[in-house]
N, C-alpha and C. Protein backbone atom coordinates (compact mmCIF):
# COMPACT_ATOMS: atom_id res chain seq x y z
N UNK A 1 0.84 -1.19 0.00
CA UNK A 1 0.00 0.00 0.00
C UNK A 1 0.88 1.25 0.00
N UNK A 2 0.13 2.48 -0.61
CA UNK A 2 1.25 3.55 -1.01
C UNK A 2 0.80 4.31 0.40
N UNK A 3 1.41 5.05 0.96
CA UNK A 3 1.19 5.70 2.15
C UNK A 3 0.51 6.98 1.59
N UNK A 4 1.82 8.06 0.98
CA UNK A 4 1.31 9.29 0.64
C UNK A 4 0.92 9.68 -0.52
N UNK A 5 -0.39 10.91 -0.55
CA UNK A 5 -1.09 11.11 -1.34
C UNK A 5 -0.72 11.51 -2.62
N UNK A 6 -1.20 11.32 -3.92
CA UNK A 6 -0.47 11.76 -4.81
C UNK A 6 -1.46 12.88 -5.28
N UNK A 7 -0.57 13.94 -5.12
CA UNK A 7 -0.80 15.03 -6.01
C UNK A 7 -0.91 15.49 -7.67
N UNK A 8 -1.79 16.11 -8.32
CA UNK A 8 -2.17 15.56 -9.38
C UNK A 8 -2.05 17.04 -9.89
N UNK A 9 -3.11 18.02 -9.14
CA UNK A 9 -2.90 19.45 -9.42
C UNK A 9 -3.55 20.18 -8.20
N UNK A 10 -3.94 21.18 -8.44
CA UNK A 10 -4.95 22.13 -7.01
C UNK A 10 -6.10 21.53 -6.86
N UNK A 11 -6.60 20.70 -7.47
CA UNK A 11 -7.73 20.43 -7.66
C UNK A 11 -8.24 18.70 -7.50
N UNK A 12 -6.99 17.92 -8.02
CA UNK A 12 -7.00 16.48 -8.27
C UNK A 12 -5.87 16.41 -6.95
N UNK A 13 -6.16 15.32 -5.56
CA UNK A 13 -5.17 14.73 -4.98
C UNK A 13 -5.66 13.18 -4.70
N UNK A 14 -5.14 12.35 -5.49
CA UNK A 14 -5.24 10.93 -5.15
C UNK A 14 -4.96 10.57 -3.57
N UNK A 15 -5.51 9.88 -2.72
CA UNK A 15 -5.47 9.54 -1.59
C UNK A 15 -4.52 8.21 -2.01
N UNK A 16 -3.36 8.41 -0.50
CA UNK A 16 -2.46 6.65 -0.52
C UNK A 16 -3.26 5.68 -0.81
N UNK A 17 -4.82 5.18 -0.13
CA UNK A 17 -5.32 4.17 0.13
C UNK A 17 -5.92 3.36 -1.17
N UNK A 18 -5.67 4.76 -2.58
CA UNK A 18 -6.17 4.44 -3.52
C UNK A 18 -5.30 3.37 -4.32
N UNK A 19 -4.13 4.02 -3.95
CA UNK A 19 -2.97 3.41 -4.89
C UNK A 19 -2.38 1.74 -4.34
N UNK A 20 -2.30 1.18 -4.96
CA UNK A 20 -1.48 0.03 -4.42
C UNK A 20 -0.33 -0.83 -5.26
N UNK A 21 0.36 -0.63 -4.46
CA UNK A 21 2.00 -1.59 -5.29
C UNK A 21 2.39 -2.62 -4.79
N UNK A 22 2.82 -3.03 -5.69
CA UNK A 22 2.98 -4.70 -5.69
C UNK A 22 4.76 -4.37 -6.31
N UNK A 23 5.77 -5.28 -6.04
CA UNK A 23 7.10 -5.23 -6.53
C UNK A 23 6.91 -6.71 -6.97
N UNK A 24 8.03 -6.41 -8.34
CA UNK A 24 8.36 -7.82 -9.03
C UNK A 24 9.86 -7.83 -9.35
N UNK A 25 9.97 -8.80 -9.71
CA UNK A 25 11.47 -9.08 -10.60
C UNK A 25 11.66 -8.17 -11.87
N UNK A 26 12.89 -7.92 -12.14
CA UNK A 26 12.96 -6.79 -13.27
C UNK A 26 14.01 -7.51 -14.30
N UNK A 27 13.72 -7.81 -15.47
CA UNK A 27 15.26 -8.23 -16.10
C UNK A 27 15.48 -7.37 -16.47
N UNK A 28 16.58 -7.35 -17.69
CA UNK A 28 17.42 -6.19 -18.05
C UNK A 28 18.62 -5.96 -17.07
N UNK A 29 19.35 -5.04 -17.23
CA UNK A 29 20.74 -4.90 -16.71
C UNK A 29 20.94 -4.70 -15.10
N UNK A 30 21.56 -4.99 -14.18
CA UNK A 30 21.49 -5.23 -13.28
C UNK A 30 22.58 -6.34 -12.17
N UNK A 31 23.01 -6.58 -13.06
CA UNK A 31 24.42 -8.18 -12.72
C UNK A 31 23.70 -9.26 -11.84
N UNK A 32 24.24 -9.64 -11.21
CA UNK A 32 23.54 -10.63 -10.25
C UNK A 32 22.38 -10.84 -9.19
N UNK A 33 22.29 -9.10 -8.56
CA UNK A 33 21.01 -8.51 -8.15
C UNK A 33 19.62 -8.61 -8.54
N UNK A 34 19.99 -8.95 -10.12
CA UNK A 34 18.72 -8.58 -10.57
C UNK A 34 17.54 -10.09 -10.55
N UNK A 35 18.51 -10.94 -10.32
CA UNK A 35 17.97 -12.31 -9.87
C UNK A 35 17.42 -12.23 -8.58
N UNK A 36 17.44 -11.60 -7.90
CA UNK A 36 17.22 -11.70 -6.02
C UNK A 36 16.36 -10.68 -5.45
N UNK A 37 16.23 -9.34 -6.18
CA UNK A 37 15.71 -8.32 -5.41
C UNK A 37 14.55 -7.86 -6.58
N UNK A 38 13.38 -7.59 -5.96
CA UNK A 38 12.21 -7.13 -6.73
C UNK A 38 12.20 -5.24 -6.95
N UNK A 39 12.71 -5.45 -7.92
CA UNK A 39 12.88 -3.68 -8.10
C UNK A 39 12.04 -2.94 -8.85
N UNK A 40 11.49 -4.11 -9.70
CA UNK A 40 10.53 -3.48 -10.68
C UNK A 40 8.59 -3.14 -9.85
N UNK A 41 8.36 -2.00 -10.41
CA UNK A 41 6.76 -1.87 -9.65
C UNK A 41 5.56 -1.92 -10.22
N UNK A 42 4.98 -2.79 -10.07
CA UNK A 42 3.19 -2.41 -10.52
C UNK A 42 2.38 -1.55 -9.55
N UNK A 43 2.01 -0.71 -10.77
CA UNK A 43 0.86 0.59 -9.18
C UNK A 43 0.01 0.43 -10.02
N UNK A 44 -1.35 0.07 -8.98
CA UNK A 44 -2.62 0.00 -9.40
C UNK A 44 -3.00 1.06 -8.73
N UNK A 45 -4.38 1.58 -10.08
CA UNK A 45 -5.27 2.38 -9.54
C UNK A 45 -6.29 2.36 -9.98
N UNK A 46 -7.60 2.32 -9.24
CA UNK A 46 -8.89 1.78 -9.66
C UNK A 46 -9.38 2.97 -10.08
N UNK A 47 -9.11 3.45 -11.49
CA UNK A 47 -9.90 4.58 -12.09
C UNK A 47 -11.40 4.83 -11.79
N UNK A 48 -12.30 3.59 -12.26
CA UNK A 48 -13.48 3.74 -12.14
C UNK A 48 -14.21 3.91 -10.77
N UNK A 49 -13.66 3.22 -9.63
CA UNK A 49 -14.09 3.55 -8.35
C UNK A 49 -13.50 4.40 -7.61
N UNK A 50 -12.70 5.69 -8.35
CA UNK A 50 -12.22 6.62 -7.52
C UNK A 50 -12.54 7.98 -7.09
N UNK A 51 -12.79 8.31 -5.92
CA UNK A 51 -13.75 9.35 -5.32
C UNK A 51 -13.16 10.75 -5.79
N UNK A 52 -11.63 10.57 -6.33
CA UNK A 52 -10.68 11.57 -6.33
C UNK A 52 -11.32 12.24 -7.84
N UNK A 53 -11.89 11.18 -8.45
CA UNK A 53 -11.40 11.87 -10.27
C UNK A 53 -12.91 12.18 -10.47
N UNK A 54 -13.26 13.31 -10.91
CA UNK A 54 -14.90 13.67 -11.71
C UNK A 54 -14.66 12.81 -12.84
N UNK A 55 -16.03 12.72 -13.54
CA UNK A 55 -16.69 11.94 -14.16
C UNK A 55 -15.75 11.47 -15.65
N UNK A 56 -15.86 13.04 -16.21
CA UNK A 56 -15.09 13.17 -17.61
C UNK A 56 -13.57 12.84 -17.26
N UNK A 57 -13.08 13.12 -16.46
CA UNK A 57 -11.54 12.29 -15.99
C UNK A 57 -11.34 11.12 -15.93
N UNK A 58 -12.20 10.72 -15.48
CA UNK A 58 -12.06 8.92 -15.34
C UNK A 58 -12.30 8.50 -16.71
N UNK A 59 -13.04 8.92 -17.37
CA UNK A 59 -13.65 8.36 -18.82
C UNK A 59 -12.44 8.78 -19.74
N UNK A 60 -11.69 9.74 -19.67
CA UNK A 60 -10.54 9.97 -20.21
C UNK A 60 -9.23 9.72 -19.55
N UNK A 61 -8.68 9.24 -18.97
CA UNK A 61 -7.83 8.41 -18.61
C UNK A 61 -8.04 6.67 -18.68
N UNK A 62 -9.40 6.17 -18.70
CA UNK A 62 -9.70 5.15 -19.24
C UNK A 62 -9.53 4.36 -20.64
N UNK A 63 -9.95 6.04 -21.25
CA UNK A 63 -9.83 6.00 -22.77
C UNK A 63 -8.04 5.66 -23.37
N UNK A 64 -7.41 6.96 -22.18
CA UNK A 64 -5.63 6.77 -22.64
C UNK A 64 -4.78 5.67 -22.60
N UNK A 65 -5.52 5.38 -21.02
CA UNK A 65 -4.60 3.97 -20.78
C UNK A 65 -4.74 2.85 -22.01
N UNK A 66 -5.80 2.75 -22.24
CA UNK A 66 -6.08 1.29 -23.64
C UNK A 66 -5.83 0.43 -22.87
N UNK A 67 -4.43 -0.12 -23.19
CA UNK A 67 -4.06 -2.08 -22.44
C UNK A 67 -4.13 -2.19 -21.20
N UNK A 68 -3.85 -1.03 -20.50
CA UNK A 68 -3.11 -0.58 -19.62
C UNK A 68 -4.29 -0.66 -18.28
N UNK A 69 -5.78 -0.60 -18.97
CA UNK A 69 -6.50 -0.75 -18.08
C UNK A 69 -7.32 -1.75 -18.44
N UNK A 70 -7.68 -2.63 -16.98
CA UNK A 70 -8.56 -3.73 -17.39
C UNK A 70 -10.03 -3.63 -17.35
N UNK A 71 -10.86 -4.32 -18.21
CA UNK A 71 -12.19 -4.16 -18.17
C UNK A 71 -13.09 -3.55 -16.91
N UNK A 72 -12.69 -3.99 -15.77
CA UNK A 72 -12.95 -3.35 -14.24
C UNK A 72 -12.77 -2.05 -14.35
N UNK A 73 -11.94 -1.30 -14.42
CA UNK A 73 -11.32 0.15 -14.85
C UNK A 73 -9.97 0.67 -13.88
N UNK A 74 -9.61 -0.50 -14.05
CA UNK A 74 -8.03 -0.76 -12.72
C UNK A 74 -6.77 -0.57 -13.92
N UNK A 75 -5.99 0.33 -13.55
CA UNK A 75 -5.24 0.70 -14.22
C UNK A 75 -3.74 0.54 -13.55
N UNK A 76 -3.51 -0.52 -14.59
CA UNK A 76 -1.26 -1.03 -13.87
C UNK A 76 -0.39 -0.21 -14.83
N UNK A 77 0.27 0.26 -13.96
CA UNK A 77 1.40 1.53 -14.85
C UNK A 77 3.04 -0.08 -14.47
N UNK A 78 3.33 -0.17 -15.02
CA UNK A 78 4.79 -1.19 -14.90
C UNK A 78 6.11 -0.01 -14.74
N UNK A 79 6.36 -0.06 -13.62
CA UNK A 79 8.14 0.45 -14.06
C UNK A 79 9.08 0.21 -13.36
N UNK A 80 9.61 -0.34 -14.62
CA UNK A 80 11.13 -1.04 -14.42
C UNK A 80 12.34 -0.39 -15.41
N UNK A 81 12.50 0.70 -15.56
CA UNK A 81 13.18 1.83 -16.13
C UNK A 81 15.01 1.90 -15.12
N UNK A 82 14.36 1.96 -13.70
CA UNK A 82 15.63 1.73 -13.35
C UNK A 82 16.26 0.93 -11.99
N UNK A 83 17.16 0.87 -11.63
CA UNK A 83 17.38 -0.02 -11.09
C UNK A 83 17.25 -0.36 -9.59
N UNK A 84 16.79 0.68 -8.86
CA UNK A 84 16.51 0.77 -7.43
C UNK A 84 15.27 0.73 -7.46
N UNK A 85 14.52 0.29 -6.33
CA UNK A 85 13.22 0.34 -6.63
C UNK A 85 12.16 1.82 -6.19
N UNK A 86 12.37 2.45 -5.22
CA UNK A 86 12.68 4.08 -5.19
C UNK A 86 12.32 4.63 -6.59
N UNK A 87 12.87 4.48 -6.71
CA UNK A 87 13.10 5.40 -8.39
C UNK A 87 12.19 4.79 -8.91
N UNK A 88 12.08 3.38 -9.25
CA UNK A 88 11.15 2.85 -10.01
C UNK A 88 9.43 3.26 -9.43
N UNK A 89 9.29 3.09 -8.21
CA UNK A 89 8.23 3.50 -7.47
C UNK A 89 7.90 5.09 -8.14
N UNK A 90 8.67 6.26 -7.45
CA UNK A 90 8.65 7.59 -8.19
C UNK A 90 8.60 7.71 -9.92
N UNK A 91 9.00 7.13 -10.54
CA UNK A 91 8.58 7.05 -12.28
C UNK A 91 7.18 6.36 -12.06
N UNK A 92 6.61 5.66 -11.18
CA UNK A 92 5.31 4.92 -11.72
C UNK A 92 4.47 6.22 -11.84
N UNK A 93 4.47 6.59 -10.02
CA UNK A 93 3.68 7.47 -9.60
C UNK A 93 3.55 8.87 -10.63
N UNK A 94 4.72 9.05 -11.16
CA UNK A 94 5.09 10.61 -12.20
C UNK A 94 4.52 9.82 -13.53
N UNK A 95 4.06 8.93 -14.04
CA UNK A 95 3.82 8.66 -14.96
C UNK A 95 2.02 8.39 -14.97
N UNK A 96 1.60 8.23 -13.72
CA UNK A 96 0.31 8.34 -13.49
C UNK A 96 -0.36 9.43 -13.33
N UNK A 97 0.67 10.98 -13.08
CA UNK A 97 0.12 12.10 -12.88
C UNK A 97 0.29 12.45 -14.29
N UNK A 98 0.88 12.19 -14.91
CA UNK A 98 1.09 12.85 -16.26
C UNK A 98 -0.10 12.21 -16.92
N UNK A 99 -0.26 10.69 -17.14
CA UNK A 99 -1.56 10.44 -17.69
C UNK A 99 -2.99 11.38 -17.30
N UNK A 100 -3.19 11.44 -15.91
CA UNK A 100 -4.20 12.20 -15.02
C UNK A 100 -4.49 13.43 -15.52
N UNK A 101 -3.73 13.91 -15.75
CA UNK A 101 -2.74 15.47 -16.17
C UNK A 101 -3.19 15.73 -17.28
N UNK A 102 -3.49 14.54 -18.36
CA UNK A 102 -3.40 14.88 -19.85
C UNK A 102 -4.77 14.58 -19.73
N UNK A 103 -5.83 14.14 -18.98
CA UNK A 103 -6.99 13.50 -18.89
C UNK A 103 -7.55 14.52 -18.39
N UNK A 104 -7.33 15.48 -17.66
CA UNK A 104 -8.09 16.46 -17.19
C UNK A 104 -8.09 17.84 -18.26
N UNK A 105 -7.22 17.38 -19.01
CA UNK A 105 -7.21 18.49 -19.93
C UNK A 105 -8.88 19.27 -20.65
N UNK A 106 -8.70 20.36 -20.68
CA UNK A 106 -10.09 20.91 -21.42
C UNK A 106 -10.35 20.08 -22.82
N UNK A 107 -11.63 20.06 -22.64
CA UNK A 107 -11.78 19.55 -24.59
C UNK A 107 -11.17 20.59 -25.41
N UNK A 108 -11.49 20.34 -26.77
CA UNK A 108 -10.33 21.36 -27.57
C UNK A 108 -11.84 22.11 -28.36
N UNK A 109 -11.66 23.09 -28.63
CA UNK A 109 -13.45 24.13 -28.99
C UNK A 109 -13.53 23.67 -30.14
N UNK A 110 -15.13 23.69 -30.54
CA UNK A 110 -15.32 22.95 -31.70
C UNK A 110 -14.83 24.05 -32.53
N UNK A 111 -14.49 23.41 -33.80
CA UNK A 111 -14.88 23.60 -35.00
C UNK A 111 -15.51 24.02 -35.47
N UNK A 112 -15.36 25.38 -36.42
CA UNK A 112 -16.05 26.27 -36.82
C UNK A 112 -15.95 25.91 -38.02
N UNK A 113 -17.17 25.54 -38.95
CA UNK A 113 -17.42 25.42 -40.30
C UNK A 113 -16.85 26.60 -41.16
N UNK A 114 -15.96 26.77 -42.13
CA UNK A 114 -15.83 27.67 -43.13
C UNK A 114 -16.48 27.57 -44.72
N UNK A 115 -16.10 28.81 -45.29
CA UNK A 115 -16.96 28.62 -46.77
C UNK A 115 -15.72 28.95 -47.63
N UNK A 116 -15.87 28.64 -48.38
CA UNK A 116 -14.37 29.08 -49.08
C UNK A 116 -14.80 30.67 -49.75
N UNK A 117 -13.63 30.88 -49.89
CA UNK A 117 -13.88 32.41 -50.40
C UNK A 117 -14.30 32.59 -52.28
N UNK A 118 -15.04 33.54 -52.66
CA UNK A 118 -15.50 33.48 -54.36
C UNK A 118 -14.19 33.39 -55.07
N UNK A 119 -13.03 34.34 -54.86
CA UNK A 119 -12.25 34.23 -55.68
C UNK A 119 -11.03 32.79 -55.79
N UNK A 120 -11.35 32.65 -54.13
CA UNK A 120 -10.62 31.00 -54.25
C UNK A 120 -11.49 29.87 -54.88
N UNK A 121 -12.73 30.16 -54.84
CA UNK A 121 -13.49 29.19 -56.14
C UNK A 121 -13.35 29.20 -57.51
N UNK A 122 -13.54 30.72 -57.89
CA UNK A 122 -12.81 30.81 -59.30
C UNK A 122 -11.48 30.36 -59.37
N UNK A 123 -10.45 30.97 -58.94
CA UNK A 123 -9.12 30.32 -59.10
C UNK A 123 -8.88 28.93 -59.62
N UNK A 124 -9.88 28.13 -58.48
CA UNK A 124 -9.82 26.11 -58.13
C UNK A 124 -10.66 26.03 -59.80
N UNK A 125 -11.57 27.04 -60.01
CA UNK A 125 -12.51 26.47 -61.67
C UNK A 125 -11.89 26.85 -62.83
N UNK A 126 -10.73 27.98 -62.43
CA UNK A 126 -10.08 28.62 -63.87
C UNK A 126 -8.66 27.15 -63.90
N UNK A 127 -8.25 27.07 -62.64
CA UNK A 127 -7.26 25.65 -63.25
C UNK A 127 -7.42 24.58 -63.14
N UNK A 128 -9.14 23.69 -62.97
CA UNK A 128 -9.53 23.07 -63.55
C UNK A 128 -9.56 22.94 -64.72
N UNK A 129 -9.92 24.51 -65.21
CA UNK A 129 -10.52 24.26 -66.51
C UNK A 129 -9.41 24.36 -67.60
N UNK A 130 -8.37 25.11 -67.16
CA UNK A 130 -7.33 24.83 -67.87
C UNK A 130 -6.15 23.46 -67.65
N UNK A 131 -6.58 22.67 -67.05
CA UNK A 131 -5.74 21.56 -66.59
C UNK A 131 -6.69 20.53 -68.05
N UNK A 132 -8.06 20.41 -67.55
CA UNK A 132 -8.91 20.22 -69.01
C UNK A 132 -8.61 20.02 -70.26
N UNK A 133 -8.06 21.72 -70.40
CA UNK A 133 -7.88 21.91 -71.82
C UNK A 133 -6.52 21.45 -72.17
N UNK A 134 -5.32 21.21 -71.25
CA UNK A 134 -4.26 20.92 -71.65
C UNK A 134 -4.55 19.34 -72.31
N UNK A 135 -5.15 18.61 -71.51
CA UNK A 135 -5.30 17.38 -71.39
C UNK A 135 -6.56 17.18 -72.44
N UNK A 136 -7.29 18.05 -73.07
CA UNK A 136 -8.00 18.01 -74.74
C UNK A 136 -6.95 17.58 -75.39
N UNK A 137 -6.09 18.77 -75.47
CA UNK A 137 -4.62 18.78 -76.57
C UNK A 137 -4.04 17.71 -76.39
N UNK A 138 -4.04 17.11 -75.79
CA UNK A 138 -2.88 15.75 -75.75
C UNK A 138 -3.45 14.56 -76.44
N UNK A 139 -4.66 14.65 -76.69
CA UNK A 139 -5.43 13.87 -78.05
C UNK A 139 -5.41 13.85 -79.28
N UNK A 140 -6.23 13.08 -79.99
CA UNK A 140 -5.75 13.12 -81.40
C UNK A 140 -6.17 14.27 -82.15
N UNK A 141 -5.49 14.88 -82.92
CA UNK A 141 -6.35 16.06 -83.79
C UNK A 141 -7.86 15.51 -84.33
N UNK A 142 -9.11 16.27 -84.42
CA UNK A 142 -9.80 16.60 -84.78
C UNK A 142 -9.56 16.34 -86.16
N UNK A 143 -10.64 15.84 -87.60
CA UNK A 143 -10.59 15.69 -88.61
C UNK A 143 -11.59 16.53 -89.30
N UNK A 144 -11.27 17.91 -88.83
CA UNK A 144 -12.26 18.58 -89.43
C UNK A 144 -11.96 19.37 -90.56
């Protein structure tokens, strides 16, 4: 269990009780250590049952994670980046605020329909129409 709270922004603070880590074995570089000591971390966090995140947050961090979260809406961040487990713990947690982070983001404003302008229509119909005529000429003469 994670003790302290993770901070997200002024607004978003994950409570410890939410988070939970589990340590595993890590391969990759490491020499003989890396057989014996669990350095690598899984942090779970139950997106969907969390009191911390409003509605549209959870549904968008659900959406980001993809693999990352399971049908339940429990979300495992893996990191095994480096070799102490400290560090590995602190990259999970910084990699869960950054997801959070990008999930709370504002929608982006719709889209405003445009019309094209008259003279950029003529323009697009005068080299149509001369693209046309080049491509007449490249046929056989006329037998008139």
């Amino acid at each position: 269990m994670a003790s302290e709270p993770l901070y997200i922004d002024e607004k978003i603070v994950i409570a410890g009780w939410e988070l939970t880590e589990q340590f595993v074995l890590a391969g990759g570089p490491g020499g003989q250590n890396v057989n014996k000591v669990s350095t690598a971390v899984q942090l779970f966090f139950n997106v969907a049952a969390s009191p911390s995140l409003p509605e549209r947050v959870k549904a968008n961090a659900l959406k980001l994670a993809g693999r990352r979260a399971s049908k339940d809406g429990v979300l495992m961040i893996e990191a095994n980046r480096f070799r102490s487990q400290e560090r590995n713990r602190e990259d999970a947690r910084e990699r869960l605020k950054e997801l959070i982070l990008k999930a709370a983001e504002p929608p982006p404003p719709p889209r405003k329909k445009t019309k094209p302008t008259r003279s950029s229509v003529e323009r697009r119909l005068k080299e149509k129409s001369g693209r046309a005529e080049i491509k007449r000429l490249r046929g056989r003469p006329g037998g008139d």
